[in-house]
N, C-alpha and C. Protein backbone atom coordinates (compact mmCIF):
# COMPACT_ATOMS: atom_id res chain seq x y z
N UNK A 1 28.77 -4.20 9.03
CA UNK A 1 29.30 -2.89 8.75
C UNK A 1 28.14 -1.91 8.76
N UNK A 2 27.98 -0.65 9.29
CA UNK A 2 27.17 -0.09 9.56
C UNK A 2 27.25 1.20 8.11
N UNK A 3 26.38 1.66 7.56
CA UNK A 3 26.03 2.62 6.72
C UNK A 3 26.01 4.15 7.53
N UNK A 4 27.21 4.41 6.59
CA UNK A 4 27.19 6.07 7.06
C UNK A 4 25.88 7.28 5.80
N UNK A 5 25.73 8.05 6.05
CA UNK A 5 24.34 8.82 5.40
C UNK A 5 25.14 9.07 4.07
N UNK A 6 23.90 8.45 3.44
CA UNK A 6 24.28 8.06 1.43
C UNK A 6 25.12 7.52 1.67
N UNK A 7 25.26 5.81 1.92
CA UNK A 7 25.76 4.84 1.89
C UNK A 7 25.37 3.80 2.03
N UNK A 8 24.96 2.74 1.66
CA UNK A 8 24.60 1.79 2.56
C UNK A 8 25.80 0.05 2.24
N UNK A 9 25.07 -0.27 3.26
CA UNK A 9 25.46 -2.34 3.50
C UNK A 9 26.15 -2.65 2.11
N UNK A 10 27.47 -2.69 2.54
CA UNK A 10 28.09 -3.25 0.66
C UNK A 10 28.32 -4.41 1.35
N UNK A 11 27.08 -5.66 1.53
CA UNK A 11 26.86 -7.18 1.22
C UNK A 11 26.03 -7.74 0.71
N UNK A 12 26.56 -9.28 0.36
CA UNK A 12 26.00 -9.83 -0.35
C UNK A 12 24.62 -10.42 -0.24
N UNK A 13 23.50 -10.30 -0.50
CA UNK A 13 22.26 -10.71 -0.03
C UNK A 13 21.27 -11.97 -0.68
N UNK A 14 21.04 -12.75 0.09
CA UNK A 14 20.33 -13.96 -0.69
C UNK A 14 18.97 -13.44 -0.73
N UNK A 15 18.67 -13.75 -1.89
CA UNK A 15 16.62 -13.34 -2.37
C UNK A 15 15.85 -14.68 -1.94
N UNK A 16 15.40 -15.34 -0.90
CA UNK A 16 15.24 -16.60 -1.33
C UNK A 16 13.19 -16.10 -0.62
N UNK A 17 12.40 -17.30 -0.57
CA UNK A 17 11.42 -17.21 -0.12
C UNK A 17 11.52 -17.92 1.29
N UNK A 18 10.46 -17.05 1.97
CA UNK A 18 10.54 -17.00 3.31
C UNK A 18 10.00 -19.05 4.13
N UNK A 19 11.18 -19.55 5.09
CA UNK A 19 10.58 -20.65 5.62
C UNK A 19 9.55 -20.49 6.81
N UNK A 20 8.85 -21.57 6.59
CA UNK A 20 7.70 -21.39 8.00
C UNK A 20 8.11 -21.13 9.49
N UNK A 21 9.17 -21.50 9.84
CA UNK A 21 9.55 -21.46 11.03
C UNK A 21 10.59 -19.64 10.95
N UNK A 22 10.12 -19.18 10.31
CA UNK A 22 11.19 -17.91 10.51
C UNK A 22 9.94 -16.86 11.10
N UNK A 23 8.74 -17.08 11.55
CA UNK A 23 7.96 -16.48 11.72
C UNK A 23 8.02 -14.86 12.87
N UNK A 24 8.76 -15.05 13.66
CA UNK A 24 9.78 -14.49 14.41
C UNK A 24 10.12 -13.21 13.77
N UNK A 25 10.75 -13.32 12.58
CA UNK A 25 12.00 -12.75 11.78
C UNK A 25 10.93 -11.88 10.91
N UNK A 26 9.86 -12.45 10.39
CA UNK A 26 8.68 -11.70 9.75
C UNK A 26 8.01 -10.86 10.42
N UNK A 27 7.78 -11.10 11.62
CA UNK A 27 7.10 -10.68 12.86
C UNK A 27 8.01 -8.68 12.68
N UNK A 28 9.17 -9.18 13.19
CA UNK A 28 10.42 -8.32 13.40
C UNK A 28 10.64 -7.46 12.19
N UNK A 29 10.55 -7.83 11.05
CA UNK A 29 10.61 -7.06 9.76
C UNK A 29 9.79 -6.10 9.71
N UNK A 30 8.04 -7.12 9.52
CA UNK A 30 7.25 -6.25 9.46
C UNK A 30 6.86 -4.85 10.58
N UNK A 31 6.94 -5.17 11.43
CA UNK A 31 7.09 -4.24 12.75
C UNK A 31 7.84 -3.33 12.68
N UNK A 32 9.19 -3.05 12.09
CA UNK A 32 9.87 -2.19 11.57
C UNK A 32 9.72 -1.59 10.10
N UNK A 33 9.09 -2.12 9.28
CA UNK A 33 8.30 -1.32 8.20
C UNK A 33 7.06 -0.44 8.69
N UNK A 34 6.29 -0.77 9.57
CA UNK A 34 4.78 -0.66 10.08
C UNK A 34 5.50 0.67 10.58
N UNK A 35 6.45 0.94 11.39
CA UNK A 35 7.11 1.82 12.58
C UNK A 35 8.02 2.63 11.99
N UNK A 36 8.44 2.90 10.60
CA UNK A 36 8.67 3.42 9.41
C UNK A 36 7.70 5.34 9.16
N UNK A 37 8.61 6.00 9.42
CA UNK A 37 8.14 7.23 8.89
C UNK A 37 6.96 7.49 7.91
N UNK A 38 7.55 6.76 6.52
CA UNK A 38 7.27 6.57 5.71
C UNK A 38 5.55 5.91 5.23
N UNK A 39 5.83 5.12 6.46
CA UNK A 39 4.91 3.83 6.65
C UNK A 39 2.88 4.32 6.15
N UNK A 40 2.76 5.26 6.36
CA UNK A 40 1.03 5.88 6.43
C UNK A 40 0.68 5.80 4.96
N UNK A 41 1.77 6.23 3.99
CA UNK A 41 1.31 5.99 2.76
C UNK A 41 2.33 4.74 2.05
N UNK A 42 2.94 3.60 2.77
CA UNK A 42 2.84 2.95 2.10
C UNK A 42 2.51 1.31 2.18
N UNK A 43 2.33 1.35 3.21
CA UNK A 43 0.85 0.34 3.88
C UNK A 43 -0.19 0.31 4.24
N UNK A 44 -1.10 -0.78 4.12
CA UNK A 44 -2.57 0.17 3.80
C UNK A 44 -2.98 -1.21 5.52
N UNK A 45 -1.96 -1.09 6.32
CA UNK A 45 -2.45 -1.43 7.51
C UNK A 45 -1.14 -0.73 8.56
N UNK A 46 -1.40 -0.37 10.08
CA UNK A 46 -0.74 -0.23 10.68
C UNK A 46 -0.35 -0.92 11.86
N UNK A 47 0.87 -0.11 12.13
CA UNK A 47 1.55 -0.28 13.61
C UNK A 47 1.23 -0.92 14.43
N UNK A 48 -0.25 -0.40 15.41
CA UNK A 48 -0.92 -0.51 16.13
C UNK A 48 -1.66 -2.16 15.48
N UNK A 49 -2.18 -2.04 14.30
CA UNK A 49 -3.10 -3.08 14.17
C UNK A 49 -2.47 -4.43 13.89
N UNK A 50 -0.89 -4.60 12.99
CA UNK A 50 0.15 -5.79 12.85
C UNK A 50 0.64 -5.99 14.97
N UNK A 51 0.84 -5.09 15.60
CA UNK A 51 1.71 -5.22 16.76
C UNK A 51 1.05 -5.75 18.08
N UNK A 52 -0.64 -5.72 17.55
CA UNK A 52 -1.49 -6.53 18.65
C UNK A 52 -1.93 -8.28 18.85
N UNK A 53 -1.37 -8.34 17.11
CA UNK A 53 -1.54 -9.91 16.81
C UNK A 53 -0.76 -10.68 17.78
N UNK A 54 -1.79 -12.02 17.98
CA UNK A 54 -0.60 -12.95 18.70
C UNK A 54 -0.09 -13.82 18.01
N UNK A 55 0.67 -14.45 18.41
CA UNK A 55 1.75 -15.60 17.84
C UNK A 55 1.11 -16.41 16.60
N UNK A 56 0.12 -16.62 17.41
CA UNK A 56 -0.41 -17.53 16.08
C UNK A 56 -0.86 -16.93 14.59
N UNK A 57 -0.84 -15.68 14.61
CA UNK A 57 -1.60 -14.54 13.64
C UNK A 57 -0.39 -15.11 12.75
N UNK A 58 1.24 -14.40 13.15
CA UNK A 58 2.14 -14.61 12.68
C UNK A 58 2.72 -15.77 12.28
N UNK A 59 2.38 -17.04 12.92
CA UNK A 59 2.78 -18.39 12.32
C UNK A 59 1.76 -18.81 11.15
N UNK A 60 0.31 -18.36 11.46
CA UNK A 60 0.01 -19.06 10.34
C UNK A 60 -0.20 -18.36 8.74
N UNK A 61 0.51 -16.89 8.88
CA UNK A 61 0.71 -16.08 7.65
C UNK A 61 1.65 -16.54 7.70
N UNK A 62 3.14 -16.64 7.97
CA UNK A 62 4.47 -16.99 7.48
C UNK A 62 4.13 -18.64 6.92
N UNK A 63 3.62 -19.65 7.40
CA UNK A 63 3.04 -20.76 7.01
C UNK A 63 2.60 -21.01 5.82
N UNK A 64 1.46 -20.01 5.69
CA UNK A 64 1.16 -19.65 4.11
C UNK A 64 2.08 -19.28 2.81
N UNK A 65 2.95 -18.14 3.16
CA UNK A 65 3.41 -17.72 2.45
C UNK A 65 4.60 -18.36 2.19
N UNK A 66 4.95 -19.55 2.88
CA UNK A 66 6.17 -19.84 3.11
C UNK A 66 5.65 -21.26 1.54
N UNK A 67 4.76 -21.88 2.22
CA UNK A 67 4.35 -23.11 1.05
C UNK A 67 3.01 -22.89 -0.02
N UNK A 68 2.65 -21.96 0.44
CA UNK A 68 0.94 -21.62 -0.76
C UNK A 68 1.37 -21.38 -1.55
N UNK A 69 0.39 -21.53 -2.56
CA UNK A 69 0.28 -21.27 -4.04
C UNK A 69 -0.46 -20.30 -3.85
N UNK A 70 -1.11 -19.51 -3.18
CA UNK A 70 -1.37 -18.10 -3.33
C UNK A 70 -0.95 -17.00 -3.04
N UNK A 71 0.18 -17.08 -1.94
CA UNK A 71 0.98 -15.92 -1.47
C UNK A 71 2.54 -17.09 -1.45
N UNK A 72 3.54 -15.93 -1.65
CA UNK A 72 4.42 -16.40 -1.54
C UNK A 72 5.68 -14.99 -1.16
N UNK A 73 6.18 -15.05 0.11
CA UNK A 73 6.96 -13.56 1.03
C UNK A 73 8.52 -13.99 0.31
N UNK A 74 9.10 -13.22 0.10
CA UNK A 74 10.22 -13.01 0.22
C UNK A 74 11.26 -12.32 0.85
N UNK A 75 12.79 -12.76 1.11
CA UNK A 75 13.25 -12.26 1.81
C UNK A 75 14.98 -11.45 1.48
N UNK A 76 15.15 -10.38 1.93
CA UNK A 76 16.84 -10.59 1.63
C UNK A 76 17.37 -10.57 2.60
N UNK A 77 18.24 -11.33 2.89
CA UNK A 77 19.00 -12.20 3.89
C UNK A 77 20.72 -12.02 3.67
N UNK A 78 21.13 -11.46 4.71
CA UNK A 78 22.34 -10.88 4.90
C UNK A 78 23.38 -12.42 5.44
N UNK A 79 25.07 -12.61 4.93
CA UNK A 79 25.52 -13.43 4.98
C UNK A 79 25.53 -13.96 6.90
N UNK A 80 25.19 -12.75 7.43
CA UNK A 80 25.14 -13.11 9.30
C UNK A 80 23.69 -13.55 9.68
N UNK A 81 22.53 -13.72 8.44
CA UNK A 81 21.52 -14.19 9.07
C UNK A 81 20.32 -13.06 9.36
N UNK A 82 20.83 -11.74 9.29
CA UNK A 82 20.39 -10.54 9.10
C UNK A 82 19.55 -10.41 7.38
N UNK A 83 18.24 -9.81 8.06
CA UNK A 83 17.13 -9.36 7.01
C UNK A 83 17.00 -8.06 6.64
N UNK A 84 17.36 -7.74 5.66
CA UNK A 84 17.30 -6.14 5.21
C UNK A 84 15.92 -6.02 4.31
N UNK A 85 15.09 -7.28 3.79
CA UNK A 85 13.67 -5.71 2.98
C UNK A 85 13.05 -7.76 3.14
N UNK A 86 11.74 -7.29 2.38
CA UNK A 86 11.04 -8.21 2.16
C UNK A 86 10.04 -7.48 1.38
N UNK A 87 9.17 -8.84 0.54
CA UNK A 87 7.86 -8.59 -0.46
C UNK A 87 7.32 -9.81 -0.71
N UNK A 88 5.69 -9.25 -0.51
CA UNK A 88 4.97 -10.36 -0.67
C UNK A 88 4.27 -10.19 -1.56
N UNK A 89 3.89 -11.27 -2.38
CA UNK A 89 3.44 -11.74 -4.01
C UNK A 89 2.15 -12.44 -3.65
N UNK A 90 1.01 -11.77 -3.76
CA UNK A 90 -0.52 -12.56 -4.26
C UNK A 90 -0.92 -12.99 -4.90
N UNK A 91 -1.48 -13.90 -5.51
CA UNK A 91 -1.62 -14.84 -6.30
C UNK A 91 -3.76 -14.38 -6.13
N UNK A 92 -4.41 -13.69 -7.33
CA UNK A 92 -5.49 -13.29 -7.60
C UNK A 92 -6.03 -13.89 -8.49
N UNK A 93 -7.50 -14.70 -8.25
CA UNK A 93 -8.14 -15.66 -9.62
C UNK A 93 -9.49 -14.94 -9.79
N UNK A 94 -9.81 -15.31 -10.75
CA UNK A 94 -10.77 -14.30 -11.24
C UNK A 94 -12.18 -15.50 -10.69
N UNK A 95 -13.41 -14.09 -10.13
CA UNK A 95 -14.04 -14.85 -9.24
C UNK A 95 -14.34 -14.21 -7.53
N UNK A 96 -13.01 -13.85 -7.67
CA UNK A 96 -12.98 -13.25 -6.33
C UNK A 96 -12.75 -11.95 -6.16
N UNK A 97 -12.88 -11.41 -5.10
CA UNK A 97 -12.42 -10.03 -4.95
C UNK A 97 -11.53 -9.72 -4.46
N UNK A 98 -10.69 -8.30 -4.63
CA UNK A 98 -9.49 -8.17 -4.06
C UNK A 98 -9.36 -7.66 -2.88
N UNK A 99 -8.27 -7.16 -2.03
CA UNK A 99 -8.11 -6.19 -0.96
C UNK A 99 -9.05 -5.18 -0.85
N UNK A 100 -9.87 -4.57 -1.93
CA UNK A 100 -10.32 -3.42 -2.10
C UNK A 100 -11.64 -3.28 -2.40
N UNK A 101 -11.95 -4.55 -2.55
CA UNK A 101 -13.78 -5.29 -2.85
C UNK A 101 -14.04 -5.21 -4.17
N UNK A 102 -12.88 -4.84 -4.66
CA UNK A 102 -12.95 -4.67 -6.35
C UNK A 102 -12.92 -6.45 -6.71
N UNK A 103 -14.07 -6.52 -7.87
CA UNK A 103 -14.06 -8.11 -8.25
C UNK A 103 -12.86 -8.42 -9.04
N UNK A 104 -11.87 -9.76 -8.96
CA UNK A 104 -11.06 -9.68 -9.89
C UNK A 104 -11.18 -10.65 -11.12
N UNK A 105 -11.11 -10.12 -12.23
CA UNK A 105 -11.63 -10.43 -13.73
C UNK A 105 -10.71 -11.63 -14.18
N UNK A 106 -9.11 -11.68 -13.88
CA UNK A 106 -8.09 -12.16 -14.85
C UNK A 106 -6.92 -12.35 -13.79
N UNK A 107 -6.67 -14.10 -13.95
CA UNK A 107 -5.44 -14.25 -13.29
C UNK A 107 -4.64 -12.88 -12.93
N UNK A 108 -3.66 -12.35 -11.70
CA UNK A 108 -2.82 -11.78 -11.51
C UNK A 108 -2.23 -11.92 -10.53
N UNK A 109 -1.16 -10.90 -9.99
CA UNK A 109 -0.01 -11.56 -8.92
C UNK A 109 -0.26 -10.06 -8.93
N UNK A 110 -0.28 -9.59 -7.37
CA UNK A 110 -0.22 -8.15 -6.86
C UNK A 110 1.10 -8.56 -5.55
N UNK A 111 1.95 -7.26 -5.47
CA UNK A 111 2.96 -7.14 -5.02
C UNK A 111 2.54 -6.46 -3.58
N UNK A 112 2.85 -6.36 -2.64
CA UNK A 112 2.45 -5.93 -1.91
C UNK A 112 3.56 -6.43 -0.34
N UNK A 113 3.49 -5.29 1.11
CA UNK A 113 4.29 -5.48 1.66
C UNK A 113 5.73 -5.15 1.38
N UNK A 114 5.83 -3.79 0.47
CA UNK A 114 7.47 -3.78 0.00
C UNK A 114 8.17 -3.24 1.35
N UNK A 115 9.54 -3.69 1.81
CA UNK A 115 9.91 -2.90 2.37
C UNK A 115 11.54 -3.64 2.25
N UNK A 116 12.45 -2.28 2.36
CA UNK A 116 13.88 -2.51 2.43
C UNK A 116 14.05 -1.30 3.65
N UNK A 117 15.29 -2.47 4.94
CA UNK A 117 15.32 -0.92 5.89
C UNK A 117 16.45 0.08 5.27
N UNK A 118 16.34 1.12 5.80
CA UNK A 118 16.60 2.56 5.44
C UNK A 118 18.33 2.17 5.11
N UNK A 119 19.01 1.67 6.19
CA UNK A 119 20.33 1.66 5.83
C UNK A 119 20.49 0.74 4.21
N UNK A 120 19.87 0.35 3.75
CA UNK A 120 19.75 -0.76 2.17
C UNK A 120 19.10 -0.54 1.61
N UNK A 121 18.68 0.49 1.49
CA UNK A 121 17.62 1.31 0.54
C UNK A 121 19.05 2.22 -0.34
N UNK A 122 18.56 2.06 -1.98
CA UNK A 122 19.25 3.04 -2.94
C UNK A 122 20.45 1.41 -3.26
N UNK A 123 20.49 0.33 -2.70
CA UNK A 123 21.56 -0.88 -3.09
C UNK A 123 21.38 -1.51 -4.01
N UNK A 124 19.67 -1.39 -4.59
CA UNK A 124 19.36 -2.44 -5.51
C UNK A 124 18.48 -3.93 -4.79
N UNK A 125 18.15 -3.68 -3.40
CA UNK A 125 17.95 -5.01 -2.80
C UNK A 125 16.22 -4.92 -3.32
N UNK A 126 15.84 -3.27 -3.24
CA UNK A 126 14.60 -3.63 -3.82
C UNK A 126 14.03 -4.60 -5.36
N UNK A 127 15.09 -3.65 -6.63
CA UNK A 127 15.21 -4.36 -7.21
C UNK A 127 14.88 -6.31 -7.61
N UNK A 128 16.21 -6.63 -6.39
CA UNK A 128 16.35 -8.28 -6.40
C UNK A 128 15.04 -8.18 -5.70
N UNK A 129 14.49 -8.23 -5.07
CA UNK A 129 13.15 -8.61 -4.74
C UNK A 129 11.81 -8.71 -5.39
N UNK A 130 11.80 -7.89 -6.43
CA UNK A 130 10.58 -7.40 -6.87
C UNK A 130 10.75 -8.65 -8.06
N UNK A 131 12.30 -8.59 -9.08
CA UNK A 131 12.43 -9.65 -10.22
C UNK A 131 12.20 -11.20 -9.48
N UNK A 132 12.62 -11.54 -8.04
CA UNK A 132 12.16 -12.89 -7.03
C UNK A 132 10.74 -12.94 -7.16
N UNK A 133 9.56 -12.04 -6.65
CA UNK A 133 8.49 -11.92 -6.52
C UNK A 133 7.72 -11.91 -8.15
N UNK A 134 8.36 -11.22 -8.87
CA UNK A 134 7.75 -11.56 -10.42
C UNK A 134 7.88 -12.81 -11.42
N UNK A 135 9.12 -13.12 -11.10
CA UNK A 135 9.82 -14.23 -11.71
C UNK A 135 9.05 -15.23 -11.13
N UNK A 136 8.54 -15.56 -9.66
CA UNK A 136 7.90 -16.63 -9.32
C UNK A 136 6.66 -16.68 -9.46
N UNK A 137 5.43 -15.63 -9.43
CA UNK A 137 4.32 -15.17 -10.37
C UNK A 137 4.31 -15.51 -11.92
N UNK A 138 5.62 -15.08 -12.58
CA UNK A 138 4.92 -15.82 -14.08
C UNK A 138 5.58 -17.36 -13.75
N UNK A 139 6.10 -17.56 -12.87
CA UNK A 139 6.37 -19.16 -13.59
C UNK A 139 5.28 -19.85 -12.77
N UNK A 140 4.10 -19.75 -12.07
CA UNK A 140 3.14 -20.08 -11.96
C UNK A 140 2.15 -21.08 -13.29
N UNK A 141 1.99 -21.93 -12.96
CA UNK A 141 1.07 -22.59 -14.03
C UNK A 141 0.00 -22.79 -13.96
N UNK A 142 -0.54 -22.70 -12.69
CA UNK A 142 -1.79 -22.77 -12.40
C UNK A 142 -2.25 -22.05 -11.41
N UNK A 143 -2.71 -20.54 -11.15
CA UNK A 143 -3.48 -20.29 -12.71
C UNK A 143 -2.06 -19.50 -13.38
N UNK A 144 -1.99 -18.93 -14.77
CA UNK A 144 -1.07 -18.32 -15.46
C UNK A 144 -1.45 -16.98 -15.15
N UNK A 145 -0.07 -16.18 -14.25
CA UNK A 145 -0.32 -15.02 -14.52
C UNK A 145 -0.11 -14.15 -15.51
N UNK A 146 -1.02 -13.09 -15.83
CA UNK A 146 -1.26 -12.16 -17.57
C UNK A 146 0.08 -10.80 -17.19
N UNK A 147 -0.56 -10.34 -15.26
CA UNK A 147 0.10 -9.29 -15.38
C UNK A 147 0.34 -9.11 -13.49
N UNK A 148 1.25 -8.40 -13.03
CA UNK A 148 1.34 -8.55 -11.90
C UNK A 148 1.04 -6.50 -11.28
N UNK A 149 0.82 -6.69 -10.63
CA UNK A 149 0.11 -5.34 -9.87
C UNK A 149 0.88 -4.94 -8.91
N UNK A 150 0.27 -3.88 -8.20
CA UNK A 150 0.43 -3.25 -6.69
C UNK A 150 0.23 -2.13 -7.01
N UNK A 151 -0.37 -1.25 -6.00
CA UNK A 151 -0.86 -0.09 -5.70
C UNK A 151 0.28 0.72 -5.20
N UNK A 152 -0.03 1.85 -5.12
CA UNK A 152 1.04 3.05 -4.96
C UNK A 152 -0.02 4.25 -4.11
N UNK A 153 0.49 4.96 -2.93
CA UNK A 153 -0.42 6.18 -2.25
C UNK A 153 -0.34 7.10 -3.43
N UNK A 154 -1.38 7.99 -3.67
CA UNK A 154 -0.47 9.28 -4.23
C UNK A 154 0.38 10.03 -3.88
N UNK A 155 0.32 10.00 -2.55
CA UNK A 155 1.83 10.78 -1.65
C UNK A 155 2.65 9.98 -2.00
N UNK A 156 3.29 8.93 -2.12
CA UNK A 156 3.94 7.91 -1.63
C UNK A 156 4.85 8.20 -3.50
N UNK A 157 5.60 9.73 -3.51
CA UNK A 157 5.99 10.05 -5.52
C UNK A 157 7.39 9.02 -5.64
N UNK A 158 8.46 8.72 -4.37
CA UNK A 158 9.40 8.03 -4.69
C UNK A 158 9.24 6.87 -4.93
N UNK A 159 8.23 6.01 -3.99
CA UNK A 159 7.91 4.63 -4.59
C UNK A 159 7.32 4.58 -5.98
N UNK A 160 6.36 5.73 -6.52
CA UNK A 160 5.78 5.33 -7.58
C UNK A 160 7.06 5.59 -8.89
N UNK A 161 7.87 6.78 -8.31
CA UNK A 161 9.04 6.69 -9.50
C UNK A 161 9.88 5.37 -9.54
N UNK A 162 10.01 4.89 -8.68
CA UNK A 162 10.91 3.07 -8.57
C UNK A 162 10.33 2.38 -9.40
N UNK A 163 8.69 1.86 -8.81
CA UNK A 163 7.99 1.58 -9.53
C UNK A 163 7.86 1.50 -11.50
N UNK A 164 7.96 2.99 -12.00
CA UNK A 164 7.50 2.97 -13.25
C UNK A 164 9.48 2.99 -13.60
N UNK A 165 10.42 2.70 -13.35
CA UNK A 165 11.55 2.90 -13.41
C UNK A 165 11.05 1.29 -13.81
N UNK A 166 10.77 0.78 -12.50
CA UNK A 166 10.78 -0.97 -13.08
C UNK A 166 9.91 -1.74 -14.04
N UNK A 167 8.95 -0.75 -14.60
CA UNK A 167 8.33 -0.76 -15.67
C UNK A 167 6.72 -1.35 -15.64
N UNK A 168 6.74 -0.46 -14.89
CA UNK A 168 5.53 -0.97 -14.14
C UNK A 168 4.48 0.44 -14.48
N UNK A 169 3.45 0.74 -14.92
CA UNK A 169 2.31 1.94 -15.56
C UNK A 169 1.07 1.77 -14.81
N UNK A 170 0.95 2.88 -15.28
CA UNK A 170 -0.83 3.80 -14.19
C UNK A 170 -1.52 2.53 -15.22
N UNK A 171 -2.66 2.14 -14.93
CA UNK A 171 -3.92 1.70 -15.12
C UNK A 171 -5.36 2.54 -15.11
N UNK A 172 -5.09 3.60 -14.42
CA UNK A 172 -6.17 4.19 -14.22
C UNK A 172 -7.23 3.98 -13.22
N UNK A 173 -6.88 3.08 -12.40
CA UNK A 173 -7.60 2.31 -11.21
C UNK A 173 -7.22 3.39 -10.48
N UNK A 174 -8.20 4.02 -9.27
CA UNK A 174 -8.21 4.54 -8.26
C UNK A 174 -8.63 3.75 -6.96
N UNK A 175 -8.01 4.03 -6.15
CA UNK A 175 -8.81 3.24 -4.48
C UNK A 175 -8.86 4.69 -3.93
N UNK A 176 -10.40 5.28 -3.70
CA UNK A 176 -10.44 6.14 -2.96
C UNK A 176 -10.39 6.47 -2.05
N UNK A 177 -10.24 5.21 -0.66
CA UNK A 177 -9.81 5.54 1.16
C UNK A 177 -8.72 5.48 0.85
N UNK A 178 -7.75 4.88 0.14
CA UNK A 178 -6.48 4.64 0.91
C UNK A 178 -5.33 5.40 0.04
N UNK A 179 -6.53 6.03 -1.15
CA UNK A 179 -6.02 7.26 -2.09
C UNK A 179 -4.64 6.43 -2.91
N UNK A 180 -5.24 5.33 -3.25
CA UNK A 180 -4.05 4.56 -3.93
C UNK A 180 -4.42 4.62 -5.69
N UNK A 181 -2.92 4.44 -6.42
CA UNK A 181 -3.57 3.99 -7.99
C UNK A 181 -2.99 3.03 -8.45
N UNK A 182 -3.48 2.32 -9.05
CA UNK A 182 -3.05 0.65 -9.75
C UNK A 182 -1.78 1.22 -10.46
N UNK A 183 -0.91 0.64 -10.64
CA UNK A 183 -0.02 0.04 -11.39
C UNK A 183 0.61 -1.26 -11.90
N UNK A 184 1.09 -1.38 -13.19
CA UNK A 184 0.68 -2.94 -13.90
C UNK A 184 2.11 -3.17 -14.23
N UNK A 185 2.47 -4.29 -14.34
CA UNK A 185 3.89 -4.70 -15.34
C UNK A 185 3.26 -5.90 -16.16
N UNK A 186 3.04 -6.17 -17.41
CA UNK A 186 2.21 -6.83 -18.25
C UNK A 186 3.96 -7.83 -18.91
């Protein structure tokens, strides 16, 4: 069923985590987030730089994320097999550094990769995704996560209102290229 403007997809969507062999389907998602209006402030990679990878770039990130204990993608999955958003969950040990060369101090799970397409945006699919991606971060045991993250552009005011809607707060962390600020859900 197609979404007329302020409306969207009234179906039912499975949250599940992404299998290795759907690499294809990730490929296809992400490429349409990257190609997203929106997209400059709310990925801190582009178009051009996801759309030159070859095959193997994409099998062996969906690979990862599909069975690691450090990333783990999620998906929502429409009853025809159809993908409407996805999010991927990092798994951060203290020791190392992050995306941003910032050292990281204390177990955490950073969110990252949000995207729902435009017609399923305002349904709640973000929502089910983010409680999939958190819910599987604290039930982590090794290591235990304290608090789970993701960054926000400062342009980027509707994601950060979703964001602190889902209860998620400034930190006070700045990233100054990519003009991003931490936000935490503890």
């Amino acid at each position: 069923m197609l979404a007329s403007p302020g409306q969207y997809q009234r179906m039912v969507y499975l949250i599940r985590a992404v299998r290795a062999n759907e690499w294809l389907k990730v490929k296809e998602l992400t490429l349409s987030a990257l190609a997203d209006p929106v997209a400059p402030v709310a990925f801190a990679t582009t178009l051009e730089e996801r759309a030159g990878q070859p095959d193997s770039f994409w099998q062996e990130r969906v690979e990862g994320a599909a069975r690691g204990a450090a990333v783990r993608q999620f998906i929502a999955e429409g009853p025809d097999g159809s993908w409407a958003g996805i999010v991927v969950v990092l798994v951060e040990r203290p020791g190392n550094d992050d995306f941003f060369g910032k050292p990281i101090r204390a177990p955490q799970a950073q969110l990252v990769g949000v995207f729902v397409r435009v017609e399923n945006r305002g349904s709640g699919l973000t929502e089910q995704l983010f409680e999939a991606g958190i819910e599987w971060a604290w039930s982590l045991e090794e290591p235990v996560v304290g608090r789970v993250r993701l960054f926000v552009h400062a342009d980027n005011e509707r994601a950060a209102a979703f964001y602190q809607r889902f209860g998620f707060v400034a930190t006070g962390m700045a990233v100054g290229a990519y003009r991003g600020m931490e936000i935490a859900r503890v």
